[in-house]
Protein backbone atom coordinates (compact mmCIF):
# COMPACT_ATOMS: atom_id res chain seq x y z
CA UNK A 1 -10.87 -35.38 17.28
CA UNK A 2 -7.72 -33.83 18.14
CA UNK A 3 -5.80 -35.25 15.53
CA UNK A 4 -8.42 -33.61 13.24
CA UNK A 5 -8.14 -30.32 14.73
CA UNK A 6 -4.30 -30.87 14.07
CA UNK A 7 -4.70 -30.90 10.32
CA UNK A 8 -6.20 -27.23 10.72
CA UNK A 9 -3.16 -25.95 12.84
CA UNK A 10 -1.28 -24.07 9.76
CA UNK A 11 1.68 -23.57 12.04
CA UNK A 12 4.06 -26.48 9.97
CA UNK A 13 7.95 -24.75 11.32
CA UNK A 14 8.23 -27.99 13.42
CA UNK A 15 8.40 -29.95 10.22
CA UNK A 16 9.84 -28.02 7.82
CA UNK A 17 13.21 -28.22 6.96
CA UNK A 18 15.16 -25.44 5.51
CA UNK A 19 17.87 -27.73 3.51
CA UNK A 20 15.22 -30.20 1.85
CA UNK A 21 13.21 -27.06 0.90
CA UNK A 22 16.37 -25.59 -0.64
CA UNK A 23 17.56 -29.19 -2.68
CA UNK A 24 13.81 -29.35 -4.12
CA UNK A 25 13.23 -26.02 -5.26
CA UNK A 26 17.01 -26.47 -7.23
CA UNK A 27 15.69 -29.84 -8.39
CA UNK A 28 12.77 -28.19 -9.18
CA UNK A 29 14.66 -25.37 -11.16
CA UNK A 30 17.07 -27.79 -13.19
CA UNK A 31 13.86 -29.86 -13.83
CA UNK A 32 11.85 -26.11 -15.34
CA UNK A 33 15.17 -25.23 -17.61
CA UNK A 34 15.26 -28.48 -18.65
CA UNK A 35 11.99 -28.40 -19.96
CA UNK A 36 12.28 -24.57 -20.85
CA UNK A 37 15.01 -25.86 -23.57
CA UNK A 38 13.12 -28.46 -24.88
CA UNK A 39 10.29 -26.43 -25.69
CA UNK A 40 12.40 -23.86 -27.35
CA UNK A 41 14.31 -26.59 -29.28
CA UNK A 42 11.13 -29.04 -30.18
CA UNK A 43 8.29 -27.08 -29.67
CA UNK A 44 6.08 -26.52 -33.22
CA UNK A 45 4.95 -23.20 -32.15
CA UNK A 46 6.60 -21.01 -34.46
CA UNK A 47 6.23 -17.23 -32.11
CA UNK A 48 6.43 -16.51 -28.81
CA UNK A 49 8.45 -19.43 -27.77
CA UNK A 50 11.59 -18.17 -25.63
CA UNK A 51 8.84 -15.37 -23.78
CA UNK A 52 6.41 -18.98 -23.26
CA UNK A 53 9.57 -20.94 -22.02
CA UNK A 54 10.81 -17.74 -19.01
CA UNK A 55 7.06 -18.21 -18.26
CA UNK A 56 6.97 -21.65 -17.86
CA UNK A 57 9.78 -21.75 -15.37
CA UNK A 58 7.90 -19.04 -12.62
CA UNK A 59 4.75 -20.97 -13.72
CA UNK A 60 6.72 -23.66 -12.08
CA UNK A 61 8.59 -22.30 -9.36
CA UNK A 62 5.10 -20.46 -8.24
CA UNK A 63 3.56 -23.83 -8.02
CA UNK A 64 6.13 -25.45 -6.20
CA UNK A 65 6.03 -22.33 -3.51
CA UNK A 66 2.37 -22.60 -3.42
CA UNK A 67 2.34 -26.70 -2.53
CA UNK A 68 5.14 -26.11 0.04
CA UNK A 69 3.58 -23.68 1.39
CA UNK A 70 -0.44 -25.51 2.01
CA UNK A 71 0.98 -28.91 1.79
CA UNK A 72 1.24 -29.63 5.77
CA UNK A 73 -2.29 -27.99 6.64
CA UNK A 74 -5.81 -28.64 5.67
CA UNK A 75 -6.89 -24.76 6.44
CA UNK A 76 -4.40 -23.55 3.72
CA UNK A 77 -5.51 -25.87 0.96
CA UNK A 78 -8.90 -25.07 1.69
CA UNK A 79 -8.32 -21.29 1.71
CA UNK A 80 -6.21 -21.94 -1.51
CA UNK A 81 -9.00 -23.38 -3.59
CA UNK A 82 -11.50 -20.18 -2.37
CA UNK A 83 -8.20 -17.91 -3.53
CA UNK A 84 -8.13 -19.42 -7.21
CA UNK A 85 -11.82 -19.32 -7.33
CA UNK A 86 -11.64 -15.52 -8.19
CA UNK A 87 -8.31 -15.92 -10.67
CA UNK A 88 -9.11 -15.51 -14.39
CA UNK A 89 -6.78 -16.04 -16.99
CA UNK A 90 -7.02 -13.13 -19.38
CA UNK A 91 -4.45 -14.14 -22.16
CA UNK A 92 -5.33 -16.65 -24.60
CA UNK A 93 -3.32 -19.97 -25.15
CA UNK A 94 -3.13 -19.64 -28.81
CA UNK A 95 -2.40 -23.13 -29.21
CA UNK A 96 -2.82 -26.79 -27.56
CA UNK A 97 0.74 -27.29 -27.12
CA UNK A 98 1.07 -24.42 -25.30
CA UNK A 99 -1.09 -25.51 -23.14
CA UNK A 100 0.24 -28.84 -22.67
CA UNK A 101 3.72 -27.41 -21.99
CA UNK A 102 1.81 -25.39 -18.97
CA UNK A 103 0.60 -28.33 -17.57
CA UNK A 104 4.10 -30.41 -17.76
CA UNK A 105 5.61 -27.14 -15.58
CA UNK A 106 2.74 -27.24 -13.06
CA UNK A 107 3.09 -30.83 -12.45
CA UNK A 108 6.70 -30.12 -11.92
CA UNK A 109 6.15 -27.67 -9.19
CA UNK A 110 3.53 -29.77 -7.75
CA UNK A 111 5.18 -33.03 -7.62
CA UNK A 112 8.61 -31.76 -6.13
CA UNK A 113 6.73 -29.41 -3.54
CA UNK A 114 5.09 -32.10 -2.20
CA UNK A 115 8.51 -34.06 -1.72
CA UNK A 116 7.90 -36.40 -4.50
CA UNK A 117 11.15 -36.83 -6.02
CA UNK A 118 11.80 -39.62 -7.73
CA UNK A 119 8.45 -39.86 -9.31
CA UNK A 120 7.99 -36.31 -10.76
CA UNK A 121 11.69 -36.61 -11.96
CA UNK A 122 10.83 -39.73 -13.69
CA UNK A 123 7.78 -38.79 -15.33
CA UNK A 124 9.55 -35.96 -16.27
CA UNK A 125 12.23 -37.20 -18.42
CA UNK A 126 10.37 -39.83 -19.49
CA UNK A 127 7.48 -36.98 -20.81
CA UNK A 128 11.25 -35.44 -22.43
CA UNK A 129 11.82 -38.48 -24.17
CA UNK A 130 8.54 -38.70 -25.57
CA UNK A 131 8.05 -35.03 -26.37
CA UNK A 132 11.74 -35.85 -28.65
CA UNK A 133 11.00 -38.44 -30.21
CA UNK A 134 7.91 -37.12 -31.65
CA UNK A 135 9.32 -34.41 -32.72
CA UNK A 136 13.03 -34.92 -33.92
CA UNK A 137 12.19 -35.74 -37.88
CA UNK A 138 10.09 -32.45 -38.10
CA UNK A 139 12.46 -30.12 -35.82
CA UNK A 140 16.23 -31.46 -38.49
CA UNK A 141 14.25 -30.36 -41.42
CA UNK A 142 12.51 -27.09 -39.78
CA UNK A 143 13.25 -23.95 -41.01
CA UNK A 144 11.71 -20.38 -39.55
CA UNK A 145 11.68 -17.15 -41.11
CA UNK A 146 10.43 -13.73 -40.76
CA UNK A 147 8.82 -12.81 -43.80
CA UNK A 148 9.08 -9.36 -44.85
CA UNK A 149 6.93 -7.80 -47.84
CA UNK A 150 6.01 -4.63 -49.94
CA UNK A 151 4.23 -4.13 -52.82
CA UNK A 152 3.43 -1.57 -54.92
CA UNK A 153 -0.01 -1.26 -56.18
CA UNK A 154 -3.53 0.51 -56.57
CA UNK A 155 -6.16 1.12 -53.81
CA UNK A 156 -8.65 -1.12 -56.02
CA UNK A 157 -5.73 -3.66 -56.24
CA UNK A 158 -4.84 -3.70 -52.06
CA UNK A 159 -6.97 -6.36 -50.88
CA UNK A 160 -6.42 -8.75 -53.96
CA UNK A 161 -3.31 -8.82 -53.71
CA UNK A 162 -2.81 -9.33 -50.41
CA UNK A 163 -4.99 -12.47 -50.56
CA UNK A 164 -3.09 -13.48 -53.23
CA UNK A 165 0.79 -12.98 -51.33
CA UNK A 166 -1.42 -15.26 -48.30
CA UNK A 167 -2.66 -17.80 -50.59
CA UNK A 168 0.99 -18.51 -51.81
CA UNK A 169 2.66 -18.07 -48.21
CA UNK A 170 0.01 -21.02 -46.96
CA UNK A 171 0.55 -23.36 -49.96
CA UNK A 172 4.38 -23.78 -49.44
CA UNK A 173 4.37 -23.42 -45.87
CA UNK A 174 4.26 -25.56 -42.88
CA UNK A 175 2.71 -23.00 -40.03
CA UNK A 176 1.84 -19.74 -41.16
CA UNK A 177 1.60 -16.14 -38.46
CA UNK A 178 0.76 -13.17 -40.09
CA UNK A 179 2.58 -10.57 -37.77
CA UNK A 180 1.23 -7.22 -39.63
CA UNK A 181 -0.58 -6.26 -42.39
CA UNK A 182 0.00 -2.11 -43.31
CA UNK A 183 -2.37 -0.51 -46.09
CA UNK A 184 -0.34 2.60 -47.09
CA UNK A 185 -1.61 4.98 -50.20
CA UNK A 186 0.14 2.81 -52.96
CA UNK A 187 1.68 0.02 -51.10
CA UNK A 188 0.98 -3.18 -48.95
CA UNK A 189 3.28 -4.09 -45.94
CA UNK A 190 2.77 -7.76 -44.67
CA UNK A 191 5.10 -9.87 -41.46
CA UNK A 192 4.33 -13.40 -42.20
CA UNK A 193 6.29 -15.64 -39.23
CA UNK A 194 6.89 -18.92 -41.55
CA UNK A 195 8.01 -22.38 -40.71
CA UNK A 196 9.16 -24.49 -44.05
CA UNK A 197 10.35 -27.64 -44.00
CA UNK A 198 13.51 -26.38 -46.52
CA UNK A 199 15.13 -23.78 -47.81
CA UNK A 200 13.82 -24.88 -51.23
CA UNK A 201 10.64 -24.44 -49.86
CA UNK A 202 11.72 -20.52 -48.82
CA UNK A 203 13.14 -20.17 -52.72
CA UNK A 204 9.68 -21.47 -54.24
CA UNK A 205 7.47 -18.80 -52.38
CA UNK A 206 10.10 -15.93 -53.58
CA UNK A 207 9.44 -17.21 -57.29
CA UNK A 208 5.87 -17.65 -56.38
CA UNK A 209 5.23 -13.66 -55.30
CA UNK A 210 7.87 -12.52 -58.10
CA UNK A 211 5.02 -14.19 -60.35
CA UNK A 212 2.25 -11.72 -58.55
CA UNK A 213 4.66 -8.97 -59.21
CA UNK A 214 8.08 -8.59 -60.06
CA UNK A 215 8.96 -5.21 -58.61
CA UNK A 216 7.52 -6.76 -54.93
CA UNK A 217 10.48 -6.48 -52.07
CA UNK A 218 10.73 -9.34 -50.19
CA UNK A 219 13.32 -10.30 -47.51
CA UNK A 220 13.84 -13.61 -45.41
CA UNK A 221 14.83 -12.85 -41.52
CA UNK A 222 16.26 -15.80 -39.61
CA UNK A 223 14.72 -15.22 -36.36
CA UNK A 224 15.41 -16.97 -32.93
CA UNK A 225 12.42 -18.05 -31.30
């Protein structure tokens, strides 16, 4: 019975040590760049990847903080699960990878706050490898571009031909973002975000929309996601 009562006592300063604390959370860090990099350098998601990647790390470090922190007392974990009962995630994981990615950083945090070092750094670079592997043909031939277009034209004409710039965009294109779409009084503005797999790919769409209309203005943005 009073080892039960124990597990409730959240007073843990007897056990905790300030220097292991210190080496896991850096472990931890090294571990979150790490990861942070390879997302940036393999990921397929072609926007928002370096702001996903900064999150990823605090995703991470919060985690670890959190375990540390309830790991040595059954009244903190249990007043940790009523806590994230009431969270709610308001902004949208626009795709599975993303999510994935979220997931590698959490188990990150959790495994080295609850002193689990050589497994979660194991796992980890062996989840690296994988991630690499998988990805290494597609990421040597990947090329991203920020898309720029306007084009003159009627109000009847508007819609038309911006289907028509999409349609072509899609066809040649790997992942396709449109960024903005601007209906002025006699022009179009679109922001595609494009990922082709070559730059002969990037010369075929400018022929492509030059067919739609030769006096369109389009310009190619590397961009560093």
């Amino acid at each position: 019975m009073e080892e039960l009562l124990n597990q409730f006592n959240a007073n843990s300063e007897a056990t905790f040590s300030l220097i292991n604390y210190l080496l896991n959370i850096a472990i931890c860090s090294v571990l979150l760049f790490i990861l942070s990099f390879v997302y940036i350098r393999y990921g397929k998601s072609i926007s928002n990847r370096s702001q996903l990647s900064k999150v990823l790390i605090v995703v991470g470090l919060t985690t670890f903080i959190i375990i540390s922190i309830v790991k040595s007392s059954l009244a903190l974990s249990l007043g940790l699960v009523g806590a994230l009962s009431i969270v709610r995630f308001r902004t949208a994981i626009k795709e599975p990878e993303e999510l994935g990615y979220f997931f590698i950083a959490i188990a990150m945090g959790l495994g080295m706050g609850a002193g689990q070092l050589y497994p979660t750094i194991v796992g980890f670079f062996v989840v690296c490898i994988i991630v690499i592997v998988l990805n290494k043909r597609n990421v040597r031939s990947a090329i991203t571009q920020n898309l720029l277009i306007a084009v003159p034209t009627t109000n009847e004409q508007k819609t038309k031909i911006a289907d028509q710039i999409t349609d072509v965009i899609m066809k040649q294109s790997n992942q396709v973002d449109l960024k903005r779409l601007k209906f002025n009084e006699d022009t179009v503005h679109l922001n595609f975000l494009v990922n082709v797999s070559s730059i002969k790919k990037l010369n075929t769409i400018n022929e492509d929309l030059m067919a739609i209309d030769n006096t369109m203005d389009i310009t190619f943005i590397d961009t560093q996601l």
